[in-house]
Protein backbone atom coordinates (compact mmCIF):
# COMPACT_ATOMS: atom_id res chain seq x y z
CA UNK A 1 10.19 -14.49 -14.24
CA UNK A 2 8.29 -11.72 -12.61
CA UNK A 3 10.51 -9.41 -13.30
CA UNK A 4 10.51 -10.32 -17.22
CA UNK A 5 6.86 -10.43 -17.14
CA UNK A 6 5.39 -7.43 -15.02
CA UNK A 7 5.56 -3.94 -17.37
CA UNK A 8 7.18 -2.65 -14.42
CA UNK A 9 10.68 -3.93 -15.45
CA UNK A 10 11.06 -4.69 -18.93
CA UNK A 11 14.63 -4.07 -18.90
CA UNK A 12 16.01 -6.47 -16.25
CA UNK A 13 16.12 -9.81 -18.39
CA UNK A 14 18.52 -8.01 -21.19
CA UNK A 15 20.99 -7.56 -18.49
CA UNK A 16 20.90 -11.12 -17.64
CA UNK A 17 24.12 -12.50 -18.29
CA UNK A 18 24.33 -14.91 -21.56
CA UNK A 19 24.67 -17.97 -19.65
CA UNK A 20 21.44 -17.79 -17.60
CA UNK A 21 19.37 -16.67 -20.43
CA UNK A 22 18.66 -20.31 -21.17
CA UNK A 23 18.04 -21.52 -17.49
CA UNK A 24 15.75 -18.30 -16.53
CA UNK A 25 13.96 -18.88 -19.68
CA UNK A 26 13.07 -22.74 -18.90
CA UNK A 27 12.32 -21.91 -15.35
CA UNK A 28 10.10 -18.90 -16.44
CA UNK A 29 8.31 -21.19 -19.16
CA UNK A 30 7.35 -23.43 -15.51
CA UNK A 31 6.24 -20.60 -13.71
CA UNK A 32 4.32 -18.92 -16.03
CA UNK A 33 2.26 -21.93 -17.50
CA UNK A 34 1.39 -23.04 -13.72
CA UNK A 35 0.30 -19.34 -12.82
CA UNK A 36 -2.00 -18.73 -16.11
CA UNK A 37 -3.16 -22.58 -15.22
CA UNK A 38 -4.32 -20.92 -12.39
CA UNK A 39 -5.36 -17.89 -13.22
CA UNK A 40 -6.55 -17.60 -16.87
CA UNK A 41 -9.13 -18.85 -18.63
CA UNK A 42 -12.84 -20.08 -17.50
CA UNK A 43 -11.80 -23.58 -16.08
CA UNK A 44 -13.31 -24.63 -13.32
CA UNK A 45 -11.51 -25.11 -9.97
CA UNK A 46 -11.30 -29.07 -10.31
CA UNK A 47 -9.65 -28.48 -13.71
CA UNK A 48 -7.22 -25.90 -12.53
CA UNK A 49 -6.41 -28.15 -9.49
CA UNK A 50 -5.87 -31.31 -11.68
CA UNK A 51 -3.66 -29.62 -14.43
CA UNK A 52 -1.25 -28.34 -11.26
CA UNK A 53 -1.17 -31.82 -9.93
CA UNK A 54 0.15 -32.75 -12.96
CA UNK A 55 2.65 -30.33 -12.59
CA UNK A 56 3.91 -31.27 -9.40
CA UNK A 57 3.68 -35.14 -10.40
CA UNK A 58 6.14 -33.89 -13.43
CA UNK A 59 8.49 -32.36 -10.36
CA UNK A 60 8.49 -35.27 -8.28
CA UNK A 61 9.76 -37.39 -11.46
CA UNK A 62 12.55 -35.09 -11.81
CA UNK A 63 13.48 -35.66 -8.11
CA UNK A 64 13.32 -39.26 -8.63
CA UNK A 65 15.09 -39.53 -11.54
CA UNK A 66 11.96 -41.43 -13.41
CA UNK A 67 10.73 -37.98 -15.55
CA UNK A 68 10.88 -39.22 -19.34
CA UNK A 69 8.42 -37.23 -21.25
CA UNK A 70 9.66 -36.02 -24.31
CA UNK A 71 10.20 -32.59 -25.37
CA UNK A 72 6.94 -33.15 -28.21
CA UNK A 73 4.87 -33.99 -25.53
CA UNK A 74 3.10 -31.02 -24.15
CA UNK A 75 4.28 -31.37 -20.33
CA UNK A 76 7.32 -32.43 -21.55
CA UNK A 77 8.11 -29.26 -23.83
CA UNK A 78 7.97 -27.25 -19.87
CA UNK A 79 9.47 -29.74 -17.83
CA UNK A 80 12.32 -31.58 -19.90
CA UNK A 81 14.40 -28.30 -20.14
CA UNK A 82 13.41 -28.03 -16.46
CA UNK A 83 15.15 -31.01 -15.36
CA UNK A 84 18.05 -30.44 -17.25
CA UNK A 85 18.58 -26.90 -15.78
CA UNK A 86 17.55 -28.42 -12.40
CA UNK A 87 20.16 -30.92 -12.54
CA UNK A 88 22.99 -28.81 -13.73
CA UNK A 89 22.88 -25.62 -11.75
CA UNK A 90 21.79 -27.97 -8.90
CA UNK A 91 18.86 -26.41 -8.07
CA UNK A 92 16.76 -27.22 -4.76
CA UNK A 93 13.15 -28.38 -5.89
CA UNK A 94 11.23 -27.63 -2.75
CA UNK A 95 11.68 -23.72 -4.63
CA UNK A 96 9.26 -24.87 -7.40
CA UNK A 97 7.10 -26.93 -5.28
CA UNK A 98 6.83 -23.69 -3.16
CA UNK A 99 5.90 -21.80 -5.91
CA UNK A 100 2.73 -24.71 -7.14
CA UNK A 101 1.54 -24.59 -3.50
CA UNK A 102 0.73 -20.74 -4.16
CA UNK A 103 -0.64 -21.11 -7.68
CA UNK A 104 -2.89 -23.88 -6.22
CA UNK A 105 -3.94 -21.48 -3.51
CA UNK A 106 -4.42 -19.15 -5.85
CA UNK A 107 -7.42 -21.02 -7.27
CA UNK A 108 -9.46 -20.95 -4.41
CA UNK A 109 -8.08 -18.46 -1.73
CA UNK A 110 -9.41 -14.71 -2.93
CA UNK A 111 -8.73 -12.92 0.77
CA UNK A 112 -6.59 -13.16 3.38
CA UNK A 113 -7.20 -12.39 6.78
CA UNK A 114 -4.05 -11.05 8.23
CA UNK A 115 -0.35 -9.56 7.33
CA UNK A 116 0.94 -13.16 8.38
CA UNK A 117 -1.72 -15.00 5.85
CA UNK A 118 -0.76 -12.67 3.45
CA UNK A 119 3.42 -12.76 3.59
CA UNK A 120 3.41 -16.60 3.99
CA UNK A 121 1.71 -16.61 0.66
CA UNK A 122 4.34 -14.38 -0.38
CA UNK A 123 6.74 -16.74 1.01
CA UNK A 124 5.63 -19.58 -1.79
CA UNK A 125 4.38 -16.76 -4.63
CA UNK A 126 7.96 -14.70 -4.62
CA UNK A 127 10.62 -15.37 -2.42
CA UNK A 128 11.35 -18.74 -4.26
CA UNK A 129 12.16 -16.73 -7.56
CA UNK A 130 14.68 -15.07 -6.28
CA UNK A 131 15.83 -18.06 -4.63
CA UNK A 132 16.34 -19.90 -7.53
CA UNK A 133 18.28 -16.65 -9.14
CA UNK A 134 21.06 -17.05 -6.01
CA UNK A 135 21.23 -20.77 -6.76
CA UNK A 136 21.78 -19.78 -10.35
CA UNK A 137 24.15 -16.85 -9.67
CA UNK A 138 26.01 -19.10 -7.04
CA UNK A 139 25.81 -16.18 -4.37
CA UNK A 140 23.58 -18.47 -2.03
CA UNK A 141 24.90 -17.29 1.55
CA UNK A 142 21.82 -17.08 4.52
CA UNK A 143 21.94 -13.45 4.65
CA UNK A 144 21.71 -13.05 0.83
CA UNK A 145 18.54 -15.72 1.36
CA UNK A 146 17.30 -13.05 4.06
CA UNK A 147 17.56 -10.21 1.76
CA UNK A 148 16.05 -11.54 -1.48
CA UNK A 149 13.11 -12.73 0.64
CA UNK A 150 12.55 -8.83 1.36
CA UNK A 151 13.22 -8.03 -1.95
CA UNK A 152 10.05 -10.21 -3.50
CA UNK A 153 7.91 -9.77 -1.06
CA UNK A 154 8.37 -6.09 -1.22
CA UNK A 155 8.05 -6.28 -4.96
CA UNK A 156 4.94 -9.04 -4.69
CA UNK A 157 3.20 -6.12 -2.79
CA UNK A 158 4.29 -3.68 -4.78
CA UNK A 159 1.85 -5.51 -7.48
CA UNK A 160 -0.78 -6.14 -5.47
CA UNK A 161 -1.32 -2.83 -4.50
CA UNK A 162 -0.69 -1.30 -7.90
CA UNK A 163 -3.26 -3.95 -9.48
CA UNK A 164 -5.89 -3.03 -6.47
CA UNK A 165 -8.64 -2.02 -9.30
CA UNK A 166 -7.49 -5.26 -11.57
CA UNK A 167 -7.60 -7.93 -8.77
CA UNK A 168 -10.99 -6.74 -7.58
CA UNK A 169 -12.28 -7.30 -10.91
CA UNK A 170 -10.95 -10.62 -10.94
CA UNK A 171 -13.02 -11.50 -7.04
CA UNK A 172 -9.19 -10.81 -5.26
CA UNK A 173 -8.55 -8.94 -2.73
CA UNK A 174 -5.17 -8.83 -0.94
CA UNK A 175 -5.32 -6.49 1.42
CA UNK A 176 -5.54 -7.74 4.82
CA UNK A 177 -9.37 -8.17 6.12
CA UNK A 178 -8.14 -7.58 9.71
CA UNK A 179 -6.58 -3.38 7.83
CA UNK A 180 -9.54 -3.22 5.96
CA UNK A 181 -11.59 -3.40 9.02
CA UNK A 182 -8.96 -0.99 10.97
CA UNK A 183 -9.28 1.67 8.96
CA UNK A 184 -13.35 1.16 8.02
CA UNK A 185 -12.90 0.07 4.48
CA UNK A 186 -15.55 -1.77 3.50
CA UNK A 187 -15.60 -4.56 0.71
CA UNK A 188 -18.74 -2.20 -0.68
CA UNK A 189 -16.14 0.62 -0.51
CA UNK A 190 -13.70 -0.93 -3.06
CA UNK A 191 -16.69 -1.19 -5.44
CA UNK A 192 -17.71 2.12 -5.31
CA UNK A 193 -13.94 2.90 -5.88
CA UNK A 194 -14.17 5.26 -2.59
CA UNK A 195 -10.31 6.69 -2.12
CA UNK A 196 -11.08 9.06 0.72
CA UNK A 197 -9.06 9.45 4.02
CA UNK A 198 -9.87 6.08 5.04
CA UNK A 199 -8.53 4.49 2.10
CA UNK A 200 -5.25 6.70 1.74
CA UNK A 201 -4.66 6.37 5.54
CA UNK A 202 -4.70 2.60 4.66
CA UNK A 203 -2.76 2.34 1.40
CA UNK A 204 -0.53 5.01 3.18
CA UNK A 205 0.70 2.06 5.55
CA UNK A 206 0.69 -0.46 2.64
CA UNK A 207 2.76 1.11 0.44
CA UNK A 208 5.14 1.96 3.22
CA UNK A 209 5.43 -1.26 4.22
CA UNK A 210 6.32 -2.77 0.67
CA UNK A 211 8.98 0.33 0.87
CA UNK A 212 10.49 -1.41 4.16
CA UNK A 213 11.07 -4.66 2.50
CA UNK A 214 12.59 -3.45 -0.72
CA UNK A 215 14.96 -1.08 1.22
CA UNK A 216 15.82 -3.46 3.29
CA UNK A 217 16.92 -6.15 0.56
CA UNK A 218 18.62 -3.78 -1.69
CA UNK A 219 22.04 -4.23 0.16
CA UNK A 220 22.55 -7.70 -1.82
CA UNK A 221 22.29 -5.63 -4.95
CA UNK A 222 25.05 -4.02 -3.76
CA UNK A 223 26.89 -7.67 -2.93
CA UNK A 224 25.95 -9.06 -6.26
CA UNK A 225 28.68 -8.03 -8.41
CA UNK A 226 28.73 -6.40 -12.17
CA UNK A 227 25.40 -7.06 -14.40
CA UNK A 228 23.89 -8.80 -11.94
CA UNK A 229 24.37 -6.69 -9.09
CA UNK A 230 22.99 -3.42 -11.53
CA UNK A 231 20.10 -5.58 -13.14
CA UNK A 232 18.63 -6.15 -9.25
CA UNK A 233 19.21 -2.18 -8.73
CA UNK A 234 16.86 -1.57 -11.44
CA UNK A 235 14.71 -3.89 -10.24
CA UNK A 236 14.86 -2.79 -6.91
CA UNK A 237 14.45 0.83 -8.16
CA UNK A 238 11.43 0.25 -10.23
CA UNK A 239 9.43 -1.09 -7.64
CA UNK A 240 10.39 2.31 -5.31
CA UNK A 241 9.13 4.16 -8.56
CA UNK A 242 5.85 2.57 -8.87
CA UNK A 243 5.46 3.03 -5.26
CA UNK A 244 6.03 6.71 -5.52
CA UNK A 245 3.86 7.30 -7.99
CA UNK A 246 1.35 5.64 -5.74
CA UNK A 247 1.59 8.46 -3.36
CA UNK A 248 1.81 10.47 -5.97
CA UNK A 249 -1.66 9.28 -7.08
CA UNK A 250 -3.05 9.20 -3.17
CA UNK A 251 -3.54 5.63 -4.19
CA UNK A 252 -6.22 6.46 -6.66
CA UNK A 253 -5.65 3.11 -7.91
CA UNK A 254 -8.84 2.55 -9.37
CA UNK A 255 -8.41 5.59 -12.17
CA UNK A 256 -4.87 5.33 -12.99
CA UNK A 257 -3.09 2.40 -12.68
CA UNK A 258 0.33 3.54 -11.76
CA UNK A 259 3.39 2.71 -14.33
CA UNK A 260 6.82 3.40 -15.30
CA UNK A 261 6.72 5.19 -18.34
CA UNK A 262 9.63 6.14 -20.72
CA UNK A 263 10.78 9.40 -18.33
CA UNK A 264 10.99 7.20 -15.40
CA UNK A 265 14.02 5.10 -17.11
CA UNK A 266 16.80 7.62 -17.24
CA UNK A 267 15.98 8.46 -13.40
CA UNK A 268 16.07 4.62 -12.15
CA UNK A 269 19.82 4.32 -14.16
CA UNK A 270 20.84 7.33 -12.55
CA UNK A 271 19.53 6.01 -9.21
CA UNK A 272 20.87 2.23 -9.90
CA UNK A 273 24.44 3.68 -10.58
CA UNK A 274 24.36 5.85 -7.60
């Protein structure tokens, strides 16, 4: 899912062992459709908003037992494979639901006001991936829920502040209203792509904090055993990267877009097998 789609970690979904290939892939067809539903294109809200009810109509058929669209039907080519994976790794819906409530509020929520506006969006956008991947790994345990939640959320931020320059161009911003006013960052700032001490005092405490919440999940890489266990390392690992080359950049985001180029590769194996 976001980790096959993001540059950031191209690697991760060859690791995936054989048997999962097949479920990530149907779950990833769901959450990529819904997010470009919401996202891409020039339809207007209403449309956006109508195509995702769809969506989670489709969902609550599947719950029910009554979805029988068939896999020629548009909606049914996402959501037939969906239900059988669903059904057979036993997977808990509310997950997907979670992650529709964030597409829809992706359509017309462009700023948040707070760190707690911003990580409960997180909580629908991220954490339910890598929910779904312990469900599917059958390492679901409440502390190995706890530490996946960091590791999403840490990685959801990770993007967001990488794609600073991107988002704004797209109307977004996800930095917290309440930091942009603490550190006199102005809306007007970000369009004059202004990166003084202001901005890297603010990024500064961004970046750190997306640092916290990867570090702080990466013990479950650790628990997860063999392939899986080493493709969440990388994971893990990439996201530290692109947040070092962040400071690297003093979160210049808005003239280079920070990436992990072909270098960076043999350093996050030698870190991941550390």
């Amino acid at each position: 899912m976001a980790v096959d789609h993001y540059e950031n970690f191209p690697v991760a979904s060859l690791l995936l062992p054989a048997r999962l290939r097949e479920p990530v892939r149907h779950i990833y067809r769901f959450a990529r459709s819904a997010d470009d539903i919401a996202d891409e294109g020039k339809a207007s809200a209403d449309t956006r908003l109508e195509q995702l009810a769809a969506y989670r109509c489709a969902l609550q058929e599947i719950g029910s037992g009554t979805f029988n669209l068939p896999e020629t039907d548009a909606l049914g080519a996402i959501f037939a494979p969906l239900a059988r994976t669903i059904h057979t790794h036993q997977l808990p819906l509310q997950a997907f639901f979670d992650l529709i409530s964030a597409f829809e509020q992706d359509v017309n929520t462009h700023r948040y006001a707070n760190d707690a506006a911003l990580l409960d969006y997180c909580s629908r956008s991220a954490n339910p991936v890598g929910r779904l991947m312990l469900y599917l790994y059958q390492a679901v345990t409440p502390q190995n829920m706890v530490d996946s939640d960091s590791i999403c959320t840490g990685l959801q931020l990770t993007n967001f502040w990488q794609d600073v320059a991107i988002d704004w161009e797209k109307s977004r911003v996800y930095l917290p209203q309440d930091k942009l006013h603490r550190y006199g960052v102005s809306e007007k700032a970000l369009a004059r792509r202004q990166t003084g001490k202001n901005w890297q005092a603010l990024m500064q405490g961004q970046v750190q904090q997306a640092r916290g919440l990867l570090c702080a999940g990466l013990p479950l890489a650790h628990r997860l055993p063999g392939r899986i266990g080493f493709e969440l390392r990388l994971v893990v690992q990439g996201g530290l990267r692109i947040l070092e080359r962040l400071d690297q950049l003093h979160y210049d985001v808005f003239n280079h877009r920070p990436t992990l180029q072909k270098r960076d590769w043999a350093l996050l194996l030698w870190r991941a097998l550390r």
